[in-house]
PDB file of N, CA and C in Angstrom:
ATOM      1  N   UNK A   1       9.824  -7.051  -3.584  1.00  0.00           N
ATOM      2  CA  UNK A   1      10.504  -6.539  -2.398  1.00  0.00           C
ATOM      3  C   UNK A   1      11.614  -7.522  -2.054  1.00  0.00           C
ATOM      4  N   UNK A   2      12.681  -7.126  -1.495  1.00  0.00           N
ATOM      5  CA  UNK A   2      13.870  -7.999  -1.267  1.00  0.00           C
ATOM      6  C   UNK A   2      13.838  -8.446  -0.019  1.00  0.00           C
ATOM      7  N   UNK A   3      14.278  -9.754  -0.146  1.00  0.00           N
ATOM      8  CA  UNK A   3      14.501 -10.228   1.590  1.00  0.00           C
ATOM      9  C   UNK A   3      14.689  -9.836   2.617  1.00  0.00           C
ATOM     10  N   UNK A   4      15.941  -8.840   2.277  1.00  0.00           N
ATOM     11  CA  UNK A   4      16.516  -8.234   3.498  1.00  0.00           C
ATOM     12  C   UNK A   4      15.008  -6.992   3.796  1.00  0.00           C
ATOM     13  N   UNK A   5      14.483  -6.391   3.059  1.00  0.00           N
ATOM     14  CA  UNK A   5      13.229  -5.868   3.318  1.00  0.00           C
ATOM     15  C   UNK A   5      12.621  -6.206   4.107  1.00  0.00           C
ATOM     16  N   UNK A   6      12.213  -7.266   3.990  1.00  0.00           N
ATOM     17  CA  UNK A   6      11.097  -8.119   4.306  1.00  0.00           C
ATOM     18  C   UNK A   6      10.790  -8.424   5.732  1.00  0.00           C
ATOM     19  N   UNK A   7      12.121  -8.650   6.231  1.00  0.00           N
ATOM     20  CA  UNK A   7      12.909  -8.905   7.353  1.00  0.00           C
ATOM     21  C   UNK A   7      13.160  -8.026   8.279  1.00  0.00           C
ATOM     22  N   UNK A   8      13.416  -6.408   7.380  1.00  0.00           N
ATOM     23  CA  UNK A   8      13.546  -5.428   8.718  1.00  0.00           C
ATOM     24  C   UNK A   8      12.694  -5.021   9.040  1.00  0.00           C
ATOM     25  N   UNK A   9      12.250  -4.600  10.177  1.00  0.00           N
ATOM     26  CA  UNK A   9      11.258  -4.065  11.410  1.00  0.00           C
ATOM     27  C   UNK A   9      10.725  -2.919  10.756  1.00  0.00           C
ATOM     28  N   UNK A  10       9.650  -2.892  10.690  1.00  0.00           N
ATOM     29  CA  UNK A  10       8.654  -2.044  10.247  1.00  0.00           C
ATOM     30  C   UNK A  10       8.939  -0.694  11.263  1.00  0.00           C
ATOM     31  N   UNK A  11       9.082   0.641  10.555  1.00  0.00           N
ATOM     32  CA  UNK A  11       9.183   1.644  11.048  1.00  0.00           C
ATOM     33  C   UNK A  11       7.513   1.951  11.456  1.00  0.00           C
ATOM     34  N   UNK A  12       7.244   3.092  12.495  1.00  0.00           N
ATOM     35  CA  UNK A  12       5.869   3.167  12.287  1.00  0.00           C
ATOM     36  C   UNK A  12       5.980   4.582  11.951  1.00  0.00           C
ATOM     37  N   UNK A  13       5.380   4.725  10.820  1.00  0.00           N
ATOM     38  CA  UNK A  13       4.914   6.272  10.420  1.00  0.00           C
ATOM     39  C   UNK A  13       4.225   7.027  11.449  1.00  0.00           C
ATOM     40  N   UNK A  14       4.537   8.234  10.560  1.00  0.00           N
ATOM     41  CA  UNK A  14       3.332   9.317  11.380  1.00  0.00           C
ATOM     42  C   UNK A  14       1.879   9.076  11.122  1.00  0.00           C
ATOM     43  N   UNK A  15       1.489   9.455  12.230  1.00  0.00           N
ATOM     44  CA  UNK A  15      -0.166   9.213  11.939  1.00  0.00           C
ATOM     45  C   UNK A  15      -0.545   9.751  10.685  1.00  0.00           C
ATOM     46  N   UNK A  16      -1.367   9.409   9.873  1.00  0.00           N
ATOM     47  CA  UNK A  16      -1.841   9.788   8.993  1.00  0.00           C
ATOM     48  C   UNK A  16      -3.329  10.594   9.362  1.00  0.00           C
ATOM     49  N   UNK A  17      -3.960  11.847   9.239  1.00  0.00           N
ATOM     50  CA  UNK A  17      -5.010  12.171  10.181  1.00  0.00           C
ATOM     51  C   UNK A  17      -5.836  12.030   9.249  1.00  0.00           C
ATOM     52  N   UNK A  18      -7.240  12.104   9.275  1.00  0.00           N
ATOM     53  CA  UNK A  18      -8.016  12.300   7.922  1.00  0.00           C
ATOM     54  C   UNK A  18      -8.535  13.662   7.705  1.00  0.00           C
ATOM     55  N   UNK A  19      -8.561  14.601   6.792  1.00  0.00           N
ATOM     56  CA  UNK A  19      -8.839  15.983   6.578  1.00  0.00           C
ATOM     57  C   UNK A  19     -10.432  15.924   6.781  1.00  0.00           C
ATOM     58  N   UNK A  20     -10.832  16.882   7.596  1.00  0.00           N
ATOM     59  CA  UNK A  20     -11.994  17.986   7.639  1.00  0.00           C
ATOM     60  C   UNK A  20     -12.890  17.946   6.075  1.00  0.00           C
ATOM     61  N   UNK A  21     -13.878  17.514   5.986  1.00  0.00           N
ATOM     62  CA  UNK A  21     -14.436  17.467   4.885  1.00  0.00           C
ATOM     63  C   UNK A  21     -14.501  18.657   3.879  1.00  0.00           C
ATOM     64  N   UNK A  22     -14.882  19.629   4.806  1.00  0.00           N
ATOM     65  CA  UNK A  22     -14.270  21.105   4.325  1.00  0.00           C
ATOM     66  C   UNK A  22     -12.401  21.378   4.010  1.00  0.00           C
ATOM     67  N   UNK A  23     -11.813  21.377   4.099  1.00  0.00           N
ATOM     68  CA  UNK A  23     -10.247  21.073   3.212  1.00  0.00           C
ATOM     69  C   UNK A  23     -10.211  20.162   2.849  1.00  0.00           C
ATOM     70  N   UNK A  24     -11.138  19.048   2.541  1.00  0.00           N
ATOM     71  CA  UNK A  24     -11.027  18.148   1.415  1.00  0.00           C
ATOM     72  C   UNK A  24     -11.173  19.098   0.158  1.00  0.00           C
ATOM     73  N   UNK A  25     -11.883  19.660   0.179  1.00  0.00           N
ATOM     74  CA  UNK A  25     -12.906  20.567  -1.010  1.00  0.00           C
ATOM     75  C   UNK A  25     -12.139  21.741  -1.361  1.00  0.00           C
ATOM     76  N   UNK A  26     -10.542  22.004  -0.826  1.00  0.00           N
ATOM     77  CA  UNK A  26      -9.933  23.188  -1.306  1.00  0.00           C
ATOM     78  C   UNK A  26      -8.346  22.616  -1.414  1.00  0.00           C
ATOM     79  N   UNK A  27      -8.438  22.618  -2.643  1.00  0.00           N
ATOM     80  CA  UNK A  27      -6.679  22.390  -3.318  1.00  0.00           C
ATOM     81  C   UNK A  27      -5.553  22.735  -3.019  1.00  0.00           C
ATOM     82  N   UNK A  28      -6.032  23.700  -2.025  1.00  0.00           N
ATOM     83  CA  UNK A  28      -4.339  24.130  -1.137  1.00  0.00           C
ATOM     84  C   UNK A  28      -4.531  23.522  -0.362  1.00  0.00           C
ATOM     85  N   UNK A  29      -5.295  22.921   0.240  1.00  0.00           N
ATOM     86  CA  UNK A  29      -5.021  22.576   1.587  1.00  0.00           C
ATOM     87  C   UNK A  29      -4.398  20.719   1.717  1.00  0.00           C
ATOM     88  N   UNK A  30      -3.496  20.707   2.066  1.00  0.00           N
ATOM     89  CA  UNK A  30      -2.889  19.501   2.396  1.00  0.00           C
ATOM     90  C   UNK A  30      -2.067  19.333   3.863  1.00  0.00           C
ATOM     91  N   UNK A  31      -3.444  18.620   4.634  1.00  0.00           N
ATOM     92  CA  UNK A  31      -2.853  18.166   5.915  1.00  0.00           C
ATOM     93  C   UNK A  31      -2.173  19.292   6.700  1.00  0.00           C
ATOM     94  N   UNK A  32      -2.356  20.839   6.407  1.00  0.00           N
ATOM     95  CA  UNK A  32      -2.038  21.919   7.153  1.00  0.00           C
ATOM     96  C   UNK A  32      -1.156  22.434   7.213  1.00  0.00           C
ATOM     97  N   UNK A  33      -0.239  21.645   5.625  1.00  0.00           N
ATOM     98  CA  UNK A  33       0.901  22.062   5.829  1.00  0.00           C
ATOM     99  C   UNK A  33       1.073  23.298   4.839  1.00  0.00           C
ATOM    100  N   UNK A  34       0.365  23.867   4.193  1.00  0.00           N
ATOM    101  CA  UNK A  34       0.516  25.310   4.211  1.00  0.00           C
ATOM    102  C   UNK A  34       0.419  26.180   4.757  1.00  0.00           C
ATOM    103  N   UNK A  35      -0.159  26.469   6.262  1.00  0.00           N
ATOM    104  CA  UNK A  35      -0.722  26.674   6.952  1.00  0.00           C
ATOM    105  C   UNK A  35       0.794  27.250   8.167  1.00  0.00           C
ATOM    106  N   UNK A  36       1.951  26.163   7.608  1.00  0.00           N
ATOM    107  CA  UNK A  36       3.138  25.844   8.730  1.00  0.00           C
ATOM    108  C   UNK A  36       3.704  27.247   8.055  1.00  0.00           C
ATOM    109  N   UNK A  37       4.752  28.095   9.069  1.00  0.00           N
ATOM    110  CA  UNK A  37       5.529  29.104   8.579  1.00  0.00           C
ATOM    111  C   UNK A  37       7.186  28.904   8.619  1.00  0.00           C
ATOM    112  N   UNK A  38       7.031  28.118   9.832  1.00  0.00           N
ATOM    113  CA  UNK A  38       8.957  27.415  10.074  1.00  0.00           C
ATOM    114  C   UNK A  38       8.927  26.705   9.379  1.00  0.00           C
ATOM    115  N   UNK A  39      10.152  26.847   8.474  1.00  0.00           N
ATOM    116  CA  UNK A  39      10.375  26.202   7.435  1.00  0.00           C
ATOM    117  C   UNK A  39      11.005  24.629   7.856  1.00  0.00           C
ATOM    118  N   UNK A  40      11.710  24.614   9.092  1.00  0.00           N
ATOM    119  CA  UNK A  40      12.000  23.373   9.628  1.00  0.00           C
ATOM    120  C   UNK A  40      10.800  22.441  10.212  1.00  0.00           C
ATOM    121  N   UNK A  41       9.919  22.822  10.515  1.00  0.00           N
ATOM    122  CA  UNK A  41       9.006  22.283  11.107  1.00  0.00           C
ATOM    123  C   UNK A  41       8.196  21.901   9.907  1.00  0.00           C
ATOM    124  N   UNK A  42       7.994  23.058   8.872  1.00  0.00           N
ATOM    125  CA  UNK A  42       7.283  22.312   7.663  1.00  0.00           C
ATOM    126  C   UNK A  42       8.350  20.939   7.037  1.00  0.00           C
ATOM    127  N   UNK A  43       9.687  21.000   7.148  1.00  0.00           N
ATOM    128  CA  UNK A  43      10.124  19.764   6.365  1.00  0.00           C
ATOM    129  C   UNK A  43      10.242  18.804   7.235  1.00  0.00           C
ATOM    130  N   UNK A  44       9.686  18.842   8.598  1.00  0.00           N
ATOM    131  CA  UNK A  44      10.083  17.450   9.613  1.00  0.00           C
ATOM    132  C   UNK A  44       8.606  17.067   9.688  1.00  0.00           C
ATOM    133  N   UNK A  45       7.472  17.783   9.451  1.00  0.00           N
ATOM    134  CA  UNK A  45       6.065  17.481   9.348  1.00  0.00           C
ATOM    135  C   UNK A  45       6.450  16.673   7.879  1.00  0.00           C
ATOM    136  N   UNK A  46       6.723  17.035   6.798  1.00  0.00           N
ATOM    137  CA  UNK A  46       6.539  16.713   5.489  1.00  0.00           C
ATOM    138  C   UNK A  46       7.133  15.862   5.273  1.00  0.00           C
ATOM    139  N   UNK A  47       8.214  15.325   5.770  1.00  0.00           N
ATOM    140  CA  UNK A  47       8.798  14.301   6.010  1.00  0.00           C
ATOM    141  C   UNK A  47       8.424  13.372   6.292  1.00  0.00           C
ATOM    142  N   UNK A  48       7.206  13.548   7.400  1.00  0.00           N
ATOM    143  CA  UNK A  48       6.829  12.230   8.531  1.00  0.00           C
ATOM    144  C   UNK A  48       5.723  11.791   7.529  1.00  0.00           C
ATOM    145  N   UNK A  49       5.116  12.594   6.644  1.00  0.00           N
ATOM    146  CA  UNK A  49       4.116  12.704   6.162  1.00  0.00           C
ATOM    147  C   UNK A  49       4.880  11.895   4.629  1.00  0.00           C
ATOM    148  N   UNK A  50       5.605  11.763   4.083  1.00  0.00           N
ATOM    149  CA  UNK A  50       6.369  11.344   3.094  1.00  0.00           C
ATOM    150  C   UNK A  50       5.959   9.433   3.847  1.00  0.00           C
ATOM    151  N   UNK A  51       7.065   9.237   4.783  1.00  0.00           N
ATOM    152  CA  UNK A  51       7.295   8.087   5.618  1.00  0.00           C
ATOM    153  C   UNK A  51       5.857   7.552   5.386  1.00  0.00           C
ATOM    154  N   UNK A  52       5.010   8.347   5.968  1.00  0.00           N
ATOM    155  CA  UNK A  52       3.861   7.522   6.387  1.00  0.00           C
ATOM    156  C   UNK A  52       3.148   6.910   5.153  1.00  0.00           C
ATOM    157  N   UNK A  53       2.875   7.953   3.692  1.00  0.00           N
ATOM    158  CA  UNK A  53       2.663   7.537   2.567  1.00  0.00           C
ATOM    159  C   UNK A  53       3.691   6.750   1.773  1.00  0.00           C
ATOM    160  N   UNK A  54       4.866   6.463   1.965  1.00  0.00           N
ATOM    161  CA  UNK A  54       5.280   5.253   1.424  1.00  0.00           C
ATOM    162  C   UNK A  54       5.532   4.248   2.012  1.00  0.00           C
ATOM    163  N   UNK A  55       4.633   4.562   3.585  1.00  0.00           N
ATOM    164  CA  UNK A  55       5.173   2.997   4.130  1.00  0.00           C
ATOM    165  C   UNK A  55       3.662   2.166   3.682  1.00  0.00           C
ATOM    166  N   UNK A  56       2.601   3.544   3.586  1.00  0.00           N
ATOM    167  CA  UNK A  56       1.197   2.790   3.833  1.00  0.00           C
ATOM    168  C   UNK A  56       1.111   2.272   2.026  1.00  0.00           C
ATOM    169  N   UNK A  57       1.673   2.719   1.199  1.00  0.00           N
ATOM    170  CA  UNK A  57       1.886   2.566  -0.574  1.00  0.00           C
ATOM    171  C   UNK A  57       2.211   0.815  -0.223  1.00  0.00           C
ATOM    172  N   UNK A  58       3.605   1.111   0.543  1.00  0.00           N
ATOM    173  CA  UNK A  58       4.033  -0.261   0.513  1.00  0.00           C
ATOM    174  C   UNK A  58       3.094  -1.369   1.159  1.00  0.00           C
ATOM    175  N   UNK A  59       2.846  -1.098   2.648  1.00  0.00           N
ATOM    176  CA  UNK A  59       2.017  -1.949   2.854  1.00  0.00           C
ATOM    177  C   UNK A  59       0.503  -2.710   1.779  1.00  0.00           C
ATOM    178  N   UNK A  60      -0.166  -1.107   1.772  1.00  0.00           N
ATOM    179  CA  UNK A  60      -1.625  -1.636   0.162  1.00  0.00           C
ATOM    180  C   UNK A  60      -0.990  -2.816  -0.518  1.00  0.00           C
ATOM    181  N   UNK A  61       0.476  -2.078  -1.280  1.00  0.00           N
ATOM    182  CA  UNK A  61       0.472  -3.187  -2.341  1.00  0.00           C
ATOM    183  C   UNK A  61       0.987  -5.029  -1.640  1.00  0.00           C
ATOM    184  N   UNK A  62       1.391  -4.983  -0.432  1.00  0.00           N
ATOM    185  CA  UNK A  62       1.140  -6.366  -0.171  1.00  0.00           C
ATOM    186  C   UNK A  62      -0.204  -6.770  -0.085  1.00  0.00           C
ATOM    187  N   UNK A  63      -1.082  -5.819   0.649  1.00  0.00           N
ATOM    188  CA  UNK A  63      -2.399  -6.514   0.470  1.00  0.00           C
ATOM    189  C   UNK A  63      -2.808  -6.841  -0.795  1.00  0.00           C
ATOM    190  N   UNK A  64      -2.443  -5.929  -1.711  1.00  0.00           N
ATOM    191  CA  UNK A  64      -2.677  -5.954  -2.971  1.00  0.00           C
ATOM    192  C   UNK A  64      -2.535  -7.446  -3.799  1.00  0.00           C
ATOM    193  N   UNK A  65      -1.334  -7.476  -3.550  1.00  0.00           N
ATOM    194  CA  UNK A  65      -0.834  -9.350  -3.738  1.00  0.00           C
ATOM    195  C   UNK A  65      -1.318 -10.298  -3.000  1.00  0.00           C
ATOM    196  N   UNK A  66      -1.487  -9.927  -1.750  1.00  0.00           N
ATOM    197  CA  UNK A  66      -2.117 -11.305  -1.373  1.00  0.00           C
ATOM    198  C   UNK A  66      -3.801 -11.475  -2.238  1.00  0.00           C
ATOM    199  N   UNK A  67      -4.267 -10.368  -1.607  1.00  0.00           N
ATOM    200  CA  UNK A  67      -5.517 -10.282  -2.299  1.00  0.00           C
ATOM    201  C   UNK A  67      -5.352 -11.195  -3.751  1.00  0.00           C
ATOM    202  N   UNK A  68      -4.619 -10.671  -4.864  1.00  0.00           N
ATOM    203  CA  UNK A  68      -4.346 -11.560  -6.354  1.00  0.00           C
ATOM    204  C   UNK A  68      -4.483 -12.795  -6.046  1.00  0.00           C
ATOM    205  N   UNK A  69      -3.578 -12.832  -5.140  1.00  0.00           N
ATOM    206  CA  UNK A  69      -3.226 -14.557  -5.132  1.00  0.00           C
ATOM    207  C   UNK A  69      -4.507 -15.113  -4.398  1.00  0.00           C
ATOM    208  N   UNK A  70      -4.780 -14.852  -3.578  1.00  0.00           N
ATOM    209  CA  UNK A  70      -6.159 -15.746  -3.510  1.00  0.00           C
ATOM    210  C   UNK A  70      -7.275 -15.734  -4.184  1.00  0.00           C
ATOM    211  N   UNK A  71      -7.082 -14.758  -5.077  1.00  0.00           N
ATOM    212  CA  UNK A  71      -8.957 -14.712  -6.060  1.00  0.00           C
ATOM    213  C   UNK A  71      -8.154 -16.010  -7.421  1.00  0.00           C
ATOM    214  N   UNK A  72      -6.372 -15.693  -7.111  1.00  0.00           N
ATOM    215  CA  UNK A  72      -6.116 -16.835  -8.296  1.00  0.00           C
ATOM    216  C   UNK A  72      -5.911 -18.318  -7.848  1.00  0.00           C
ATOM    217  N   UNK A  73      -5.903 -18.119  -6.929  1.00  0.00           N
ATOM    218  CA  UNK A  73      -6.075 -19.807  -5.944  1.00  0.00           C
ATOM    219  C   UNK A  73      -6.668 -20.727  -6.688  1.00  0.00           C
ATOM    220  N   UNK A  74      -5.876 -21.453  -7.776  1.00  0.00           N
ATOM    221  CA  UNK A  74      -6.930 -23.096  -8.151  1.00  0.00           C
ATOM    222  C   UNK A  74      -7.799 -23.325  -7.807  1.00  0.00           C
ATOM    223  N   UNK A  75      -7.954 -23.397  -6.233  1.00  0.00           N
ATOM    224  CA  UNK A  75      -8.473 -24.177  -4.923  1.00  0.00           C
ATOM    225  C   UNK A  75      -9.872 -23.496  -5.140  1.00  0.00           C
ATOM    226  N   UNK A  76     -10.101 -22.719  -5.401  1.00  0.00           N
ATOM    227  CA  UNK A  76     -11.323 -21.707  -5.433  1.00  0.00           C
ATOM    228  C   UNK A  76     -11.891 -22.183  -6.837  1.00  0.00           C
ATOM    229  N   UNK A  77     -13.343 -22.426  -6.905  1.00  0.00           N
ATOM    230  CA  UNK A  77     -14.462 -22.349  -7.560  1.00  0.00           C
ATOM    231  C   UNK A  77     -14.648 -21.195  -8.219  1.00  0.00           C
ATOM    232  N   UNK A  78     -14.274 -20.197  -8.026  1.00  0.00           N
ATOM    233  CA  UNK A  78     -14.661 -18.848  -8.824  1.00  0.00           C
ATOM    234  C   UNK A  78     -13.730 -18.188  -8.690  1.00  0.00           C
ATOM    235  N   UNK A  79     -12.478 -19.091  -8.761  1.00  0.00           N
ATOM    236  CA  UNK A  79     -11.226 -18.462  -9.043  1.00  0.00           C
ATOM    237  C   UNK A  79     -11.305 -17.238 -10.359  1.00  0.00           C
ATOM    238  N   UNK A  80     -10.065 -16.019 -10.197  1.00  0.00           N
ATOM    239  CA  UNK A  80     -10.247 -15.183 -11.505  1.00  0.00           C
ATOM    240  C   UNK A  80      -8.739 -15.540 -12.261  1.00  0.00           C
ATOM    241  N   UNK A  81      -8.860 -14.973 -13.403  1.00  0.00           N
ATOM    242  CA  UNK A  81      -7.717 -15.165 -14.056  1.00  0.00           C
ATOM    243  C   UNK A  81      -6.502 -13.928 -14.131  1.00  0.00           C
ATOM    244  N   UNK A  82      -5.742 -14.718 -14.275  1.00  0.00           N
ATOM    245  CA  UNK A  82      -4.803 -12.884 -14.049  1.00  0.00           C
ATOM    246  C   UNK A  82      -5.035 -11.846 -14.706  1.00  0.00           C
ATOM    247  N   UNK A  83      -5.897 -12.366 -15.977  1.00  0.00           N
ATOM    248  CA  UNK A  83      -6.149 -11.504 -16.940  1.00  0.00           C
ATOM    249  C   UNK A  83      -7.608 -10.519 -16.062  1.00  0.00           C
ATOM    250  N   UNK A  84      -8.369 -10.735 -15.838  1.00  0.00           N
ATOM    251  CA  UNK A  84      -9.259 -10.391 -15.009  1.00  0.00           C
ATOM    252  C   UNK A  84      -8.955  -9.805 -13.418  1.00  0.00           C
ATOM    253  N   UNK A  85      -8.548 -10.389 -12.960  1.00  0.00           N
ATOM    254  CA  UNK A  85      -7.634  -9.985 -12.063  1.00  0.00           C
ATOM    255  C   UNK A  85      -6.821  -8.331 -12.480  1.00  0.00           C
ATOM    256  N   UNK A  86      -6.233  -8.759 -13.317  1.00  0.00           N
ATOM    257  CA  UNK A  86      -5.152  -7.410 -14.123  1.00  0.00           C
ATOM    258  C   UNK A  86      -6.553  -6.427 -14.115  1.00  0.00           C
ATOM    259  N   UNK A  87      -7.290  -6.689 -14.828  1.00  0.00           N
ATOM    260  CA  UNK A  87      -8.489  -5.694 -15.469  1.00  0.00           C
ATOM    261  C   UNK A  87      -9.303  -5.366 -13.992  1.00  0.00           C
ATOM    262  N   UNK A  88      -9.521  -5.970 -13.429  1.00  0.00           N
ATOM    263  CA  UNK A  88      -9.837  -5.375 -12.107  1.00  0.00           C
ATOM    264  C   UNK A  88      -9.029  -4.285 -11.454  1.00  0.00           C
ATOM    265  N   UNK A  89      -7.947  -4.562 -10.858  1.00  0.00           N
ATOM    266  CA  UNK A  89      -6.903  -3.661  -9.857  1.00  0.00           C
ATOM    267  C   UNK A  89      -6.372  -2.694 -11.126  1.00  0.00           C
ATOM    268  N   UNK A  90      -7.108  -2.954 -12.377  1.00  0.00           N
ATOM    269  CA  UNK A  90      -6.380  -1.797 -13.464  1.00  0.00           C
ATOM    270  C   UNK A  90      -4.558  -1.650 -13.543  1.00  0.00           C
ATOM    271  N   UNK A  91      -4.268  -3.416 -13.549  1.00  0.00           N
ATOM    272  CA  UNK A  91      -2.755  -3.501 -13.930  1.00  0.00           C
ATOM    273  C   UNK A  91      -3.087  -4.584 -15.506  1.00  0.00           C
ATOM    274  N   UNK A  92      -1.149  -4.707 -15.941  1.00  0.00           N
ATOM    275  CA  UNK A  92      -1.060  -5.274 -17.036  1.00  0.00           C
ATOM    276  C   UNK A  92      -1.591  -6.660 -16.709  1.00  0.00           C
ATOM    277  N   UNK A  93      -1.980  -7.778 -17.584  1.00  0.00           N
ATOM    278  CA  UNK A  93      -2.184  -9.061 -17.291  1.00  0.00           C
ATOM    279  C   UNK A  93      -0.765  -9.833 -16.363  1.00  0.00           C
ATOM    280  N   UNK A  94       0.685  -9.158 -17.392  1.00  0.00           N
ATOM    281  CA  UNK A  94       1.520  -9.274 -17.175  1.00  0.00           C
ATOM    282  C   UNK A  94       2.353  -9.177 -15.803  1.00  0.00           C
ATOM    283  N   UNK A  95       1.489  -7.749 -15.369  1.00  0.00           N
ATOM    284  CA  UNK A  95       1.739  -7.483 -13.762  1.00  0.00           C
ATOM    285  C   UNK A  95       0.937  -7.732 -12.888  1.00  0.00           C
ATOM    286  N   UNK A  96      -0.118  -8.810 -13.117  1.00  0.00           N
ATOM    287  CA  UNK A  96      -1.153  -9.460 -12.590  1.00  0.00           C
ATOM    288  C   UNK A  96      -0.389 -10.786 -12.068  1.00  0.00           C
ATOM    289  N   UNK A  97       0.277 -11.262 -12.762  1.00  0.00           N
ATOM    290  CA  UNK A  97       0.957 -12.638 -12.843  1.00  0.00           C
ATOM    291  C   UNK A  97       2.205 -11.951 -11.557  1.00  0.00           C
ATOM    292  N   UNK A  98       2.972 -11.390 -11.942  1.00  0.00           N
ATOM    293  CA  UNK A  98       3.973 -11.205 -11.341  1.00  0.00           C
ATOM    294  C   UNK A  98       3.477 -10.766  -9.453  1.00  0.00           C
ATOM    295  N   UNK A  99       2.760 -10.020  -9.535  1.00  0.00           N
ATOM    296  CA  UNK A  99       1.726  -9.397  -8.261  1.00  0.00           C
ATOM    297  C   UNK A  99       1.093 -10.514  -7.795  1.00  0.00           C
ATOM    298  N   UNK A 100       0.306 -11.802  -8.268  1.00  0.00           N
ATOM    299  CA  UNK A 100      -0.093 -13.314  -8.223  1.00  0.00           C
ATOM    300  C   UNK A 100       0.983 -13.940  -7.199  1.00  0.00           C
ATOM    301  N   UNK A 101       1.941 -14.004  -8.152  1.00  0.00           N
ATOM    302  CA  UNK A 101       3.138 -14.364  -7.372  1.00  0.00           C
ATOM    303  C   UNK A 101       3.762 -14.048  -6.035  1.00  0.00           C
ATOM    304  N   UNK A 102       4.050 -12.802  -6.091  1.00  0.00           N
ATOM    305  CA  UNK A 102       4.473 -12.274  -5.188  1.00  0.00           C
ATOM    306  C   UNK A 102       3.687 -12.411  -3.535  1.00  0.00           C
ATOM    307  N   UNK A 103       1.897 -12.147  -4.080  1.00  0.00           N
ATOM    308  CA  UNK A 103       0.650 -12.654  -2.969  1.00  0.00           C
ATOM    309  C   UNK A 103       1.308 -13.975  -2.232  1.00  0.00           C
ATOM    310  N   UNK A 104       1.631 -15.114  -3.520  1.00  0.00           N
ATOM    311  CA  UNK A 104       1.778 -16.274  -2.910  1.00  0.00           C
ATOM    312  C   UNK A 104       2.900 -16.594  -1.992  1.00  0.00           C
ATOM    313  N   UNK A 105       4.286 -15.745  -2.103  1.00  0.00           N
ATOM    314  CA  UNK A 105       5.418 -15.564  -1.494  1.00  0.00           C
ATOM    315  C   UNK A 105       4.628 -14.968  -0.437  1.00  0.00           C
ATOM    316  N   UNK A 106       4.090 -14.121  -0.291  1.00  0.00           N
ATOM    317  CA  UNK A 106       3.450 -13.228   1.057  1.00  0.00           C
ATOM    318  C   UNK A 106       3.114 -14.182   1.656  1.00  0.00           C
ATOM    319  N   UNK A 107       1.960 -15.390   0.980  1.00  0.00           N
ATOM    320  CA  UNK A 107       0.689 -16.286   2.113  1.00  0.00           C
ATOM    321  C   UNK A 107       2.003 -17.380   2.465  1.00  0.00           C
ATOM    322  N   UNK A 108       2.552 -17.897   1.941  1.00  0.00           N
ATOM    323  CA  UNK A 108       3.401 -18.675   2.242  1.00  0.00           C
ATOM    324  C   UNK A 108       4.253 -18.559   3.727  1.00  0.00           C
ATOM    325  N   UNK A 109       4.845 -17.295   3.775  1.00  0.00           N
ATOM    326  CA  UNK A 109       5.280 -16.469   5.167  1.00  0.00           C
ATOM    327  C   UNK A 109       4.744 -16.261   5.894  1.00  0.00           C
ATOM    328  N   UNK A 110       3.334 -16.469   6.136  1.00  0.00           N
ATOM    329  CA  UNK A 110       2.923 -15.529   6.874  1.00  0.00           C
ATOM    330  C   UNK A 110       2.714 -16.768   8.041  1.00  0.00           C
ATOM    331  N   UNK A 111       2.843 -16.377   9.219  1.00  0.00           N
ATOM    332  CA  UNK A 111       3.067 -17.617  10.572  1.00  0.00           C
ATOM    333  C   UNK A 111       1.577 -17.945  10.435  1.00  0.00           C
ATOM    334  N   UNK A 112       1.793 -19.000  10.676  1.00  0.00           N
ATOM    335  CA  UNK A 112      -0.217 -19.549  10.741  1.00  0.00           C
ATOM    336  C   UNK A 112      -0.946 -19.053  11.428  1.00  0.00           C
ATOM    337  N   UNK A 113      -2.004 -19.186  11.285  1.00  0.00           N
ATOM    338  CA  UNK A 113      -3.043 -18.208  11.999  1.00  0.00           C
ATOM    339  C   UNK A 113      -3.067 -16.816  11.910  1.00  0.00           C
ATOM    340  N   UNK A 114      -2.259 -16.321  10.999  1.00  0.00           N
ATOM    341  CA  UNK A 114      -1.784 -14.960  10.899  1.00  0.00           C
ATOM    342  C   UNK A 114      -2.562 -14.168  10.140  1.00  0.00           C
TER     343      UNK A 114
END
């Protein structure tokens, strides 16, 4: 992620709701938006609904990195290796290292106590 990213103010998505256990269990159904008939209202719902899944994508994968970086922490006794690490979160070793990294740029920023 780029600096200037990093830096701008977090938009807040639309709520994300959690589906009815019953429209979990049926393939059309997504969040009600088949359900919508205005076609404007379906793309300003679907929209918010876009926002909210790539802000919450983005957010995971910082946890995602920090998470790396501390199971790869030296400092730790039962530290894992990126390779393990990789094979866990089901990435390359390669993007284990790089994701490692990135965790550590995250913990580094983050105001103390944070």
């Amino acid at each position: 992620m780029a600096e200037s990213e990093r830096d701008a103010p977090r938009l807040r998505p639309a709520p994300l709701l959690f589906e009815p256990a019953e429209a979990v269990g049926d393939p059309e159904h997504f969040f009600d938006l088949e359900s919508m008939e205005d076609p404007g209202a379906l793309l300003d719902r679907a929209t918010e609904l876009t926002v909210a899944f790539r802000a919450a994508a983005d957010r995971s994968v910082e946890f995602q990195a920090m998470a790396a970086a501390q199971l790869a922490d030296p400092r730790r006794f039962d530290r894992l290796s990126a390779e393990a690490i990789g094979e866990r979160a089901q990435w390359t070793e390669a993007y284990a290292r790089k994701m490692i990294e990135f965790g550590r740029d995250l913990l580094r920023a983050r105001p103390a106590g944070g």
